[in-house]
C-alpha atoms as a PDB file:
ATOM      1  CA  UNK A   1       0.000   0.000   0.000  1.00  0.00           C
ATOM      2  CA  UNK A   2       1.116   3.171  -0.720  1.00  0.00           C
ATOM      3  CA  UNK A   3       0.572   4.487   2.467  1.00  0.00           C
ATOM      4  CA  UNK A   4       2.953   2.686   3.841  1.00  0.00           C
ATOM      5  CA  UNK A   5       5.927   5.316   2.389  1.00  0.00           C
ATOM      6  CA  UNK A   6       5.167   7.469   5.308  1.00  0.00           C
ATOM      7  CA  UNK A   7       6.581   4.603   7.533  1.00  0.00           C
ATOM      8  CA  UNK A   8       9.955   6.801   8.100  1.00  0.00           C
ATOM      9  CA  UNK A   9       7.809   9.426   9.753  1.00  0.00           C
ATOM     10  CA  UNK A  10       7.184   7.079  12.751  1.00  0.00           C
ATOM     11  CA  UNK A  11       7.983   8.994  15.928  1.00  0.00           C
ATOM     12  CA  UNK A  12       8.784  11.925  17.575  1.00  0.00           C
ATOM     13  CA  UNK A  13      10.160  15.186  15.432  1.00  0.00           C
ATOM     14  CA  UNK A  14      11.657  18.412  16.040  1.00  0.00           C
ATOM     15  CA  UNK A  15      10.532  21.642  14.031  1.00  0.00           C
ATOM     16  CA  UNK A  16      13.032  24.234  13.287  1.00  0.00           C
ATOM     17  CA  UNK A  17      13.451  26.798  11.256  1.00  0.00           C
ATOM     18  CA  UNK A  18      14.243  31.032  10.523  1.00  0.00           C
ATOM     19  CA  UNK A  19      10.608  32.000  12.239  1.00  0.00           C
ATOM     20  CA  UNK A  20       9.164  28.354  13.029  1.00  0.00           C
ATOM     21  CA  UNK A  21       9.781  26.095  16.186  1.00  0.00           C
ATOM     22  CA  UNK A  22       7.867  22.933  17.539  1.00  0.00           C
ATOM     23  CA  UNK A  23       7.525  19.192  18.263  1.00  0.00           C
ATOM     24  CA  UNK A  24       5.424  16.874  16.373  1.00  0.00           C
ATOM     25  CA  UNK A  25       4.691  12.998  16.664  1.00  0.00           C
ATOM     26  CA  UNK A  26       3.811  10.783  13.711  1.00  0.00           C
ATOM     27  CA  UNK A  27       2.141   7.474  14.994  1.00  0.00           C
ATOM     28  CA  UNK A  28      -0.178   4.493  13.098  1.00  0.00           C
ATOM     29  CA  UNK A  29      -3.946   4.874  14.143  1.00  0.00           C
ATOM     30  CA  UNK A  30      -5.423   0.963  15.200  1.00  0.00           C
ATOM     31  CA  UNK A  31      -5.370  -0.897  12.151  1.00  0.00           C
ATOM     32  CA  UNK A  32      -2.716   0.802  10.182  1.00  0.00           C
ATOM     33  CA  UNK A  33      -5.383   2.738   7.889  1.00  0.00           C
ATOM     34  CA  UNK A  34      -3.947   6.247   8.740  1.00  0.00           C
ATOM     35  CA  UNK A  35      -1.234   7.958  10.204  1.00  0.00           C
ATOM     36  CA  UNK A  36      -1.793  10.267  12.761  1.00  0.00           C
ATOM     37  CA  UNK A  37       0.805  13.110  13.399  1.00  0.00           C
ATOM     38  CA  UNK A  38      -0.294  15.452  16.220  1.00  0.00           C
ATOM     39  CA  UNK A  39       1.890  18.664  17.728  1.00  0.00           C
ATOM     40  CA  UNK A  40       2.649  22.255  17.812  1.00  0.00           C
ATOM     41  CA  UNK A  41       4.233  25.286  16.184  1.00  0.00           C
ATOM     42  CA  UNK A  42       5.394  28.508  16.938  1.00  0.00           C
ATOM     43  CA  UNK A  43       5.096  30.659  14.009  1.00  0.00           C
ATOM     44  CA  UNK A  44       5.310  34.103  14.131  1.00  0.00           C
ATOM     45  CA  UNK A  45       4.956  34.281  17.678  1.00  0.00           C
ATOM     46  CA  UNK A  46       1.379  32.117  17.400  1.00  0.00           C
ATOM     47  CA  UNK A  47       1.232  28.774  19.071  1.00  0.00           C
ATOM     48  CA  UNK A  48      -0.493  26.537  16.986  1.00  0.00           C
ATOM     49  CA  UNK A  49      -1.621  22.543  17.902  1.00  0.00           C
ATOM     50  CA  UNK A  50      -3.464  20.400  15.805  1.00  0.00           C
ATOM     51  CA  UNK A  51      -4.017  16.734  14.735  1.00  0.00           C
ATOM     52  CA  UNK A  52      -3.599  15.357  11.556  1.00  0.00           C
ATOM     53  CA  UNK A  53      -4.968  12.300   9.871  1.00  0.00           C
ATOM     54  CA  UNK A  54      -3.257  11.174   6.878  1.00  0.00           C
ATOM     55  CA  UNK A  55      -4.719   8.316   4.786  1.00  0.00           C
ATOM     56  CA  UNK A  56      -4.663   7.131   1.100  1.00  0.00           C
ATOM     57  CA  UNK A  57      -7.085   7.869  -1.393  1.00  0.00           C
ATOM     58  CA  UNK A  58      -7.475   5.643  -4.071  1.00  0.00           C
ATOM     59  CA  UNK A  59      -9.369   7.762  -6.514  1.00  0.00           C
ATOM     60  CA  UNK A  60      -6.598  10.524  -6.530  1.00  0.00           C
ATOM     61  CA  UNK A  61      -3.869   7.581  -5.595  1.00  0.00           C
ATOM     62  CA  UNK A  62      -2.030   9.812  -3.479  1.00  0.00           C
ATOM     63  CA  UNK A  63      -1.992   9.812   0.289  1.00  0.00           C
ATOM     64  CA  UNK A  64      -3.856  12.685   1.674  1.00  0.00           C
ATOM     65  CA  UNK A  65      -4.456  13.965   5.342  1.00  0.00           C
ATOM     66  CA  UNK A  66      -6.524  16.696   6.859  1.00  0.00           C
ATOM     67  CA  UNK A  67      -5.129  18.606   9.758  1.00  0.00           C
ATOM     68  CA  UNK A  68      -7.288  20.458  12.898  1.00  0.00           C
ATOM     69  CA  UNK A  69      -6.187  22.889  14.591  1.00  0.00           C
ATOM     70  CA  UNK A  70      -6.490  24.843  17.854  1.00  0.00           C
ATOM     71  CA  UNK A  71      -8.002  27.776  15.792  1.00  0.00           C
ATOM     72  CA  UNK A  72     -10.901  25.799  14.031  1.00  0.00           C
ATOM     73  CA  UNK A  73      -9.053  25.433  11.198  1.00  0.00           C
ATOM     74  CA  UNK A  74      -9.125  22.822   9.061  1.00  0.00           C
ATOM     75  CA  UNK A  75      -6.715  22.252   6.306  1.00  0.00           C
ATOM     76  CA  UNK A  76      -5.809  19.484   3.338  1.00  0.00           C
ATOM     77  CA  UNK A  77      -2.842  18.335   2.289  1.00  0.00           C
ATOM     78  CA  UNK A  78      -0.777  15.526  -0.524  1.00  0.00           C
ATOM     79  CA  UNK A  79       2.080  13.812   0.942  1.00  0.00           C
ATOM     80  CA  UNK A  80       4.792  11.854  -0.834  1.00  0.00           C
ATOM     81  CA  UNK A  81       7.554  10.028   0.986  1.00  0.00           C
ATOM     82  CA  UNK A  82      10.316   8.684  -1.115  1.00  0.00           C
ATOM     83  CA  UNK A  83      13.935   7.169  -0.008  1.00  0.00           C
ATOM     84  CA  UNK A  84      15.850  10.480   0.191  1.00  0.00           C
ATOM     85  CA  UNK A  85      12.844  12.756  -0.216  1.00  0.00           C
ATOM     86  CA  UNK A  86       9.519  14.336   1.021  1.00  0.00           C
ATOM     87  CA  UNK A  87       7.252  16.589  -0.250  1.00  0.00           C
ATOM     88  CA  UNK A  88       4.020  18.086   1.404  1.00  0.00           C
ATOM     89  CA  UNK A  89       1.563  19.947  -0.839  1.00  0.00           C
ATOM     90  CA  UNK A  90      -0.793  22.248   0.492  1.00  0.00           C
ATOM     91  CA  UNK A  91      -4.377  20.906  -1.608  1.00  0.00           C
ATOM     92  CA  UNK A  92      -2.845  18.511  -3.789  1.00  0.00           C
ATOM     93  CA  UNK A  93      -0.448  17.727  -5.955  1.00  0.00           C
ATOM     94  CA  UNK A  94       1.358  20.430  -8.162  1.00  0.00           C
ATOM     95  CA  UNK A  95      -0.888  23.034  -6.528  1.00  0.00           C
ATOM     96  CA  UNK A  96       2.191  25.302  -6.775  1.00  0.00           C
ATOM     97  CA  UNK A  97       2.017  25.638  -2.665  1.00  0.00           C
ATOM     98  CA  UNK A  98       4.408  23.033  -1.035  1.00  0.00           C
ATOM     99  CA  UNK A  99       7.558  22.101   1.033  1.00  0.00           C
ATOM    100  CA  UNK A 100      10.120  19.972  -0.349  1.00  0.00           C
ATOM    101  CA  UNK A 101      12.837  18.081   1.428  1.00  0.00           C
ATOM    102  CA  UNK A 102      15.921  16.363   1.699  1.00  0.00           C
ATOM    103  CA  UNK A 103      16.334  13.207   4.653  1.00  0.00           C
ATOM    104  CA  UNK A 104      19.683  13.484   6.237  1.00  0.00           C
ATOM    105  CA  UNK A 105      21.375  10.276   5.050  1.00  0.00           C
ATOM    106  CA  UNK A 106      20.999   8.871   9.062  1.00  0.00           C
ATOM    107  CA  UNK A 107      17.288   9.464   8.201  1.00  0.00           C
ATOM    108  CA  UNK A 108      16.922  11.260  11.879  1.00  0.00           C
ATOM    109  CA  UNK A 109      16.214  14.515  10.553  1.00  0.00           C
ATOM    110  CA  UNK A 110      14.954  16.305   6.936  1.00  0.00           C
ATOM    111  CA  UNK A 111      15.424  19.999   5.575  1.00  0.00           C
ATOM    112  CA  UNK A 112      14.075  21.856   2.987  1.00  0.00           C
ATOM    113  CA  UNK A 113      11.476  24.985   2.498  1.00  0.00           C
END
């Protein structure tokens, strides 16, 4: 299953970056249909938590999640995981709004904008 690319996301990450801090935690839901990443951000001096629940669709055939936040906010987003790589859109895929990375060859840690 497709899904199963966001395996490497299992457990507990740090968020850093020029105007962004926080701590999220990726973990499989009972039965292994979703992944469920749940945490905080600082950005812009606004604390933001929220849960996320990211399963695969098989009419787009992309694995998609929706995220809740403290605000009411509810957003939607296309992940792909690949061996080096990850890439989060913001709506879907080639929506011209995303964050790609790079894995750190230990696989501990990612970068990218």
């Amino acid at each position: 299953m497709k899904l199963r690319q966001l395996d490497k996301l299992v457990g507990s990450w740090s968020v850093t970056g020029l105007e962004v801090k926080g701590k999220v935690t990726f973990a499989w839901f009972a039965g292994g249909w979703y992944l469920v990443q749940k945490g905080w951000i600082e950005i812009w001096g606004r604390k933001i938590t929220f849960v996320e629940y990211i399963g695969y669709d098989p009419k787009r055939r992309a694995c998609v999640s929706h995220l809740f936040d403290n605000f009411g906010d509810l957003f939607t987003y296309e992940w792909e995981v690949k061996k080096t790589a990850i890439t989060i859109w913001f709506g879907q895929e080639d929506s011209g709004n995303c964050f790609k990375g790079r894995f750190a060859k230990d696989g501990k840690s990612y970068s990218g904008a």
